[in-house]
Protein backbone atom coordinates (compact mmCIF):
# COMPACT_ATOMS: atom_id res chain seq x y z
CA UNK A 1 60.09 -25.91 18.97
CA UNK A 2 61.80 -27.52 22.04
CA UNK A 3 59.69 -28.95 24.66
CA UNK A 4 62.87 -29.95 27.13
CA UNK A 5 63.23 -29.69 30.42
CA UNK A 6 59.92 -27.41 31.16
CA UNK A 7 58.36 -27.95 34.96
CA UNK A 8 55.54 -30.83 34.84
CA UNK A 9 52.85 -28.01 34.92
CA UNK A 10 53.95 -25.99 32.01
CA UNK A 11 54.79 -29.05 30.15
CA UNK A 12 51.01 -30.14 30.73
CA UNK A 13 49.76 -26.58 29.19
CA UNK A 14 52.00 -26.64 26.11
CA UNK A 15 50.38 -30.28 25.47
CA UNK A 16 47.47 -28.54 25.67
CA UNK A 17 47.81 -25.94 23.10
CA UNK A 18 50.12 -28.44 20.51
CA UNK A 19 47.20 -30.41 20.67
CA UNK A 20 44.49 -27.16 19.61
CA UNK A 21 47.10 -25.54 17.26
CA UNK A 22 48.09 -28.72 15.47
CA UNK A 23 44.64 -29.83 14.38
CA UNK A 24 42.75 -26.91 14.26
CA UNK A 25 39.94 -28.44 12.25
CA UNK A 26 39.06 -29.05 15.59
CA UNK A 27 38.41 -25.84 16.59
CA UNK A 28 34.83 -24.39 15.96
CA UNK A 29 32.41 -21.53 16.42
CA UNK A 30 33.63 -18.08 18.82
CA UNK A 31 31.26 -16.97 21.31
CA UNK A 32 31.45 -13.52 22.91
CA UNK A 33 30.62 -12.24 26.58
CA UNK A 34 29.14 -8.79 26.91
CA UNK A 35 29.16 -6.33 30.41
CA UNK A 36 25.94 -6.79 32.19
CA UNK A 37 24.56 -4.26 33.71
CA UNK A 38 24.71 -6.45 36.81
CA UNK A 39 26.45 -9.56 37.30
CA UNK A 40 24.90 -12.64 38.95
CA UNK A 41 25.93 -14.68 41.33
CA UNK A 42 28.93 -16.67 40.11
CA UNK A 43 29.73 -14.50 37.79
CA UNK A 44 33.76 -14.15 37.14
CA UNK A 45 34.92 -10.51 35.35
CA UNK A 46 38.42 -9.53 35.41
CA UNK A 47 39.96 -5.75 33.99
CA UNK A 48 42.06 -8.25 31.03
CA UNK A 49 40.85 -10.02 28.05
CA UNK A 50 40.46 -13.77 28.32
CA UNK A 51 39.11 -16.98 26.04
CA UNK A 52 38.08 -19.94 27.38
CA UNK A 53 38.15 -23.39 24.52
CA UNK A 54 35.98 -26.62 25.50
CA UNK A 55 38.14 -28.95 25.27
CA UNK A 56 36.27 -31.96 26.12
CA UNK A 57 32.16 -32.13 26.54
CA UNK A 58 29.20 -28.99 27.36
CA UNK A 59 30.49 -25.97 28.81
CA UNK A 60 27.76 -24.01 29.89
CA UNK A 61 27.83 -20.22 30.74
CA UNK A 62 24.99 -17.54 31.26
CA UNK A 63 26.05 -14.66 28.82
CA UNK A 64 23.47 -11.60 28.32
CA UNK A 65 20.75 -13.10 30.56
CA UNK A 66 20.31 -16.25 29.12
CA UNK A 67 22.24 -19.94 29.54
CA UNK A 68 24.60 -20.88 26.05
CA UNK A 69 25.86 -23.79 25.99
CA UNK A 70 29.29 -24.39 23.92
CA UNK A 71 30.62 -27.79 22.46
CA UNK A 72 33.93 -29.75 22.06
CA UNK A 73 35.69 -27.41 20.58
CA UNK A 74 33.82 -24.14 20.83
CA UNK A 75 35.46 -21.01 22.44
CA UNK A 76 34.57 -17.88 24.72
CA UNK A 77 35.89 -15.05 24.52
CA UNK A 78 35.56 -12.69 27.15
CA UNK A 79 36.87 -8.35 26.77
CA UNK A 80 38.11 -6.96 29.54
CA UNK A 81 35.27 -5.84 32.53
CA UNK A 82 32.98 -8.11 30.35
CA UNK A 83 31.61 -11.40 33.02
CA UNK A 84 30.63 -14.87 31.80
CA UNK A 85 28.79 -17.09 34.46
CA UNK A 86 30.02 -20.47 34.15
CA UNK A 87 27.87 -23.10 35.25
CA UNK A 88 29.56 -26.57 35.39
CA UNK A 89 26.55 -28.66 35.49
CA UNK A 90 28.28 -31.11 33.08
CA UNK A 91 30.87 -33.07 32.51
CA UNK A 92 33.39 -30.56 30.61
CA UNK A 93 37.14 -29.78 30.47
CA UNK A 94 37.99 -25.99 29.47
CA UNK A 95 41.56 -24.84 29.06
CA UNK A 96 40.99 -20.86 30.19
CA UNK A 97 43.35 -18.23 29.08
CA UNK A 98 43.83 -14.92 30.80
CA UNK A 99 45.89 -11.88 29.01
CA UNK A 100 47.05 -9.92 31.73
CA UNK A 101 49.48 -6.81 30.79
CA UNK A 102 52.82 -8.41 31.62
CA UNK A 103 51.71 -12.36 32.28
CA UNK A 104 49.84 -14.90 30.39
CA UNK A 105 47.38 -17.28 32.96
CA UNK A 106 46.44 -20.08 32.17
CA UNK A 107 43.81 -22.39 34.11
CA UNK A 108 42.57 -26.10 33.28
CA UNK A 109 39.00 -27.09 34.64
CA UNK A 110 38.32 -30.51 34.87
CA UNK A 111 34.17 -31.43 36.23
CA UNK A 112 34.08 -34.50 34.44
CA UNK A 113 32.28 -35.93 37.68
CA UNK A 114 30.60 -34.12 40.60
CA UNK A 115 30.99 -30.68 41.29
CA UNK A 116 32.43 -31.20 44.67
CA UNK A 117 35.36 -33.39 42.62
CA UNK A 118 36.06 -30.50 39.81
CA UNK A 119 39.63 -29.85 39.34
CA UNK A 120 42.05 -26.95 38.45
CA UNK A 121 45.39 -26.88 37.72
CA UNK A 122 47.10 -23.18 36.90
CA UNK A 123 50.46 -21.35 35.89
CA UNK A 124 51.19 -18.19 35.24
CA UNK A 125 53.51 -16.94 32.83
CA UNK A 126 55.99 -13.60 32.21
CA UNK A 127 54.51 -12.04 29.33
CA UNK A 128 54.08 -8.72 28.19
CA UNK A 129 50.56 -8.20 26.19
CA UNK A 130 52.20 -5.84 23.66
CA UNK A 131 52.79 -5.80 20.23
CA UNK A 132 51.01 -8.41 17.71
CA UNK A 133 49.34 -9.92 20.86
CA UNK A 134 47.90 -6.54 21.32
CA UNK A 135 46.44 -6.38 18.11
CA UNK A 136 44.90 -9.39 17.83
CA UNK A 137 43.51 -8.82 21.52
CA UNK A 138 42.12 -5.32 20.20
CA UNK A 139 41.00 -6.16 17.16
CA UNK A 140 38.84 -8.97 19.18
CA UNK A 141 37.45 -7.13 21.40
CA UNK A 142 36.05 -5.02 18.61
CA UNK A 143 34.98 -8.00 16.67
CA UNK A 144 32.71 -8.81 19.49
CA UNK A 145 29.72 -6.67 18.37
CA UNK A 146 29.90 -8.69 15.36
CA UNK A 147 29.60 -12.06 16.03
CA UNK A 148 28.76 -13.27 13.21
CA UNK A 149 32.04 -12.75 11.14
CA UNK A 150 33.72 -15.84 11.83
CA UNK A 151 35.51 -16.40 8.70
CA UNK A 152 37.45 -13.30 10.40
CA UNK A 153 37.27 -14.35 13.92
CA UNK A 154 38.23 -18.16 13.43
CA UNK A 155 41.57 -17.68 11.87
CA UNK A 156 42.37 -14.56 14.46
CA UNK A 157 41.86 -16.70 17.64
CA UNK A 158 43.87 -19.56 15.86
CA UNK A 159 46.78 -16.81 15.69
CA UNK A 160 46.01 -15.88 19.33
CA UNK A 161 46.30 -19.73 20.28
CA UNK A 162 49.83 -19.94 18.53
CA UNK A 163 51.37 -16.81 19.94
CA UNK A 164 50.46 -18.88 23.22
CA UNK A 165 51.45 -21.77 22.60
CA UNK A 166 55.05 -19.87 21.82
CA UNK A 167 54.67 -18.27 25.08
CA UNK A 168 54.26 -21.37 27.36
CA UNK A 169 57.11 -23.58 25.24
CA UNK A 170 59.95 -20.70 26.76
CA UNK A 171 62.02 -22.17 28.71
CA UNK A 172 61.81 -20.47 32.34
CA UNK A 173 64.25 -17.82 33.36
CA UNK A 174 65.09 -17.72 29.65
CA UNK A 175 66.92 -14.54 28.43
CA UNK A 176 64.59 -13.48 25.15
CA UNK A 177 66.23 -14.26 21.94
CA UNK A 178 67.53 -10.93 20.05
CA UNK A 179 65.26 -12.44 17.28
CA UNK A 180 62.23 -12.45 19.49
CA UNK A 181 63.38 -9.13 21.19
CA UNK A 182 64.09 -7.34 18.06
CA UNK A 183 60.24 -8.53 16.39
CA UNK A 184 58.87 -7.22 19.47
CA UNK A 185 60.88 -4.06 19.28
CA UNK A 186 59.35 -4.03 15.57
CA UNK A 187 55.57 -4.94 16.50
CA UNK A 188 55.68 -2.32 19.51
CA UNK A 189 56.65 0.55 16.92
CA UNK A 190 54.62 -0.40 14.04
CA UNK A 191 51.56 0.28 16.88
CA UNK A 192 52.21 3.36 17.95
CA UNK A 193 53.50 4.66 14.23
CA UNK A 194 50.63 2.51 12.26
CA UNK A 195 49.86 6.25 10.83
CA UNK A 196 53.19 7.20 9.43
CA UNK A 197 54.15 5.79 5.79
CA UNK A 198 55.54 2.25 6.16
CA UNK A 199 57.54 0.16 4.52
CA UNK A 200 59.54 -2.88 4.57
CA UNK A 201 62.63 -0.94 3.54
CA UNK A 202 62.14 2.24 5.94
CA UNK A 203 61.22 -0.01 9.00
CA UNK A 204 64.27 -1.55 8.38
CA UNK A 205 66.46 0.99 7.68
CA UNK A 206 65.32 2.39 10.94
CA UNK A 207 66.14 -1.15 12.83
CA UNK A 208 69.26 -1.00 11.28
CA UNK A 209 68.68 -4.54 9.45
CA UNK A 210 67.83 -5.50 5.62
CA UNK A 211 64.48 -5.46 4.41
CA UNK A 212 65.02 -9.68 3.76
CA UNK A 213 66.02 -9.89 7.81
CA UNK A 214 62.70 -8.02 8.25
CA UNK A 215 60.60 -9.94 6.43
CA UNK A 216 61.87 -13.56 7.78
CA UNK A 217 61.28 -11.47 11.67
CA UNK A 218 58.01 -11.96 10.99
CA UNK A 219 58.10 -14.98 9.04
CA UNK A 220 59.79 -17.07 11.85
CA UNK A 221 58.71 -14.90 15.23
CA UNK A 222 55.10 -14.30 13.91
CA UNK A 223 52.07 -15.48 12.48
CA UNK A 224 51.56 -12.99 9.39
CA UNK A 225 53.60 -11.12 7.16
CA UNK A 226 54.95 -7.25 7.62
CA UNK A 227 52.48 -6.28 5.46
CA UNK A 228 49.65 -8.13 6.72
CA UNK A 229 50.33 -7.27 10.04
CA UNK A 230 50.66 -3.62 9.18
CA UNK A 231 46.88 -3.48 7.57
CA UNK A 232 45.84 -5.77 10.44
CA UNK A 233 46.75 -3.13 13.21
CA UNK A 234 45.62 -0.23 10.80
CA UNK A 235 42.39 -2.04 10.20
CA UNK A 236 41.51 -2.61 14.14
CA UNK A 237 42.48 1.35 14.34
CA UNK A 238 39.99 2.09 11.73
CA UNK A 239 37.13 0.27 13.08
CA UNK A 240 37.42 1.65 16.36
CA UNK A 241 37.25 5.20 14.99
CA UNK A 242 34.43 4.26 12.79
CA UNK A 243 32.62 3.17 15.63
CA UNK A 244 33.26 5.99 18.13
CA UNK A 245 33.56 8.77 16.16
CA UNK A 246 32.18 10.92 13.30
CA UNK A 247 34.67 11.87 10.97
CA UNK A 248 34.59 11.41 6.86
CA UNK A 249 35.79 8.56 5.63
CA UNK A 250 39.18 10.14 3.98
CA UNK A 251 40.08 11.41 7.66
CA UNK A 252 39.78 8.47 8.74
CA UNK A 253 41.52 6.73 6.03
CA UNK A 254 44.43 9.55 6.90
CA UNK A 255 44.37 8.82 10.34
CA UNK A 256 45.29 5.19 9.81
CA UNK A 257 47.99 5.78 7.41
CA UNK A 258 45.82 5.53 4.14
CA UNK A 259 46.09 8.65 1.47
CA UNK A 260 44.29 7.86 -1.17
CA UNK A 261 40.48 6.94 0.90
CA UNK A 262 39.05 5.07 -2.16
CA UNK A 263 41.51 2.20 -2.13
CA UNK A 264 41.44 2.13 2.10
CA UNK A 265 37.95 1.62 1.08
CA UNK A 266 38.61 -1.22 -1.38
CA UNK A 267 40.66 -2.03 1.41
CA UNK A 268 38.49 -2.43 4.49
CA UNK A 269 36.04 -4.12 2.40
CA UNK A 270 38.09 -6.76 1.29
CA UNK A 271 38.68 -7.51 4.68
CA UNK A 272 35.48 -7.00 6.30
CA UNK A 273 32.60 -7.36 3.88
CA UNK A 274 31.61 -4.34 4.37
CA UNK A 275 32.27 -0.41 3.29
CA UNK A 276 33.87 1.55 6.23
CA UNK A 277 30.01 3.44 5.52
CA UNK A 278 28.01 0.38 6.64
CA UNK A 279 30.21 -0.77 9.13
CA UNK A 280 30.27 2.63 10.79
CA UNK A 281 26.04 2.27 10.62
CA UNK A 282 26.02 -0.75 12.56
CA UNK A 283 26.51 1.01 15.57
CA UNK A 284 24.67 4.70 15.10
């Protein structure tokens, strides 16, 4: 991956992320924010998605009504309308991400001394939030009533960090690659036809390109598989219906492009540790 010729800024925030994605023993627990039912003074809530890492020291925010403090390494993630509170009362650098629909922001804080001598430095990117940076977006926002599955959440925000990582090493004013155009083209379709029967061969026969070209699309563009990525974006689909509606498990197996409902169930628990049953009782 080139890293010529970018402006001083940008070069500074794909530093940044080489640094998180290249050693990501270093990265540790997820937190989530939630939507108050009113937001406190210093409180910061925007309509995207965004996650905040500690990169250096104690971050500390107010989430739900009470003060959490994250470590070197930890990370916030914060839906869309949710609010975190940070606080700044200690010496901390955070590298803060935001997802807007076409643009990728991207803020460093540095308070490593007094308040009054805190520090930001910030880009802003051409990006369009579609595609497998939707899912993983979606399928985050979900997984923030459940905490507690970080063996899920861990390796998803990894992804997240990669895809921008990708996204700040483009070279401004670039023209996209057909590669890169084409995977988009793919990941776009595969979300709004997650329901239909897929396959390598028919998505590519559609694209007009081998199943082998397919395959290495998402090899070299991507951070999973066809066929991971296709259960991925089923999976988020399936959870959200589980949680906001009440149909029978084999319609909602159907809906998300599953026919036979016992092994969507084998499926989704696999994945999730739970039956699409218990999940869906988490949040009656």
């Amino acid at each position: 991956m080139s890293e010529l010729h970018l402006p001083a800024d940008q070069q500074f925030f794909a530093d940044l992320l080489s640094g998180l994605v290249l050693n990501p023993q270093r990265l540790g627990r997820v937190w989530f924010a939630g939507q108050p039912r009113m937001l406190q003074t210093g409180s910061v809530s925007l309509e995207w998605p965004r996650l905040d890492v500690v990169l250096r020291g104690d971050y500390t925010n107010r989430l739900d009504d009470k003060s959490q403090r994250l470590g070197e390494g930890e990370m916030l993630f914060i839906p869309a309308r949710a609010a975190n509170c940070p606080l700044f009362d200690k010496p901390v650098m955070v590298l803060s991400l935001v997802f807007a629909p076409a643009w990728l922001g991207l803020t460093f804080h540095d308070a490593r001394g007094l308040a009054a001598s805190h520090t930001v430095r910030k880009i802003e990117l051409p990006h369009p939030q579609r595609g497998e940076g939707e899912a993983m977006l979606t399928a985050l926002t979900y997984l923030s009533r459940t905490p507690g599955e970080q063996d899920i959440i861990q390796p998803l925000v990894l992804s997240l960090l990669h895809l921008c990582r990708k996204v700040v090493h483009t070279q401004p004013g670039a023209v996209l690659p057909r590669a890169d155009f084409l995977y988009q083209s793919l990941c776009n379709w595969i979300q709004d036809n997650y329901a239909s029967p897929l396959s390598r061969e028919s998505v590519a026969s559609l694209f007009n390109i081998t199943p082998n070209h397919l395959s290495r699309l998402f090899s070299q563009q991507g951070t999973m598989s066809f066929v991971d990525y296709v259960r991925w974006v089923r999976m988020a689909k399936a959870r959200m219906i589980l949680q906001k509606y009440h149909l029978p498990v084999a319609e909602v197996a159907k809906r998300c492009g599953f026919h036979d409902s016992d092994y969507f169930c084998r499926v989704f628990r696999r994945q999730f540790g739970l039956t699409p049953g218990e999940y869906r009782a988490r949040f009656q």
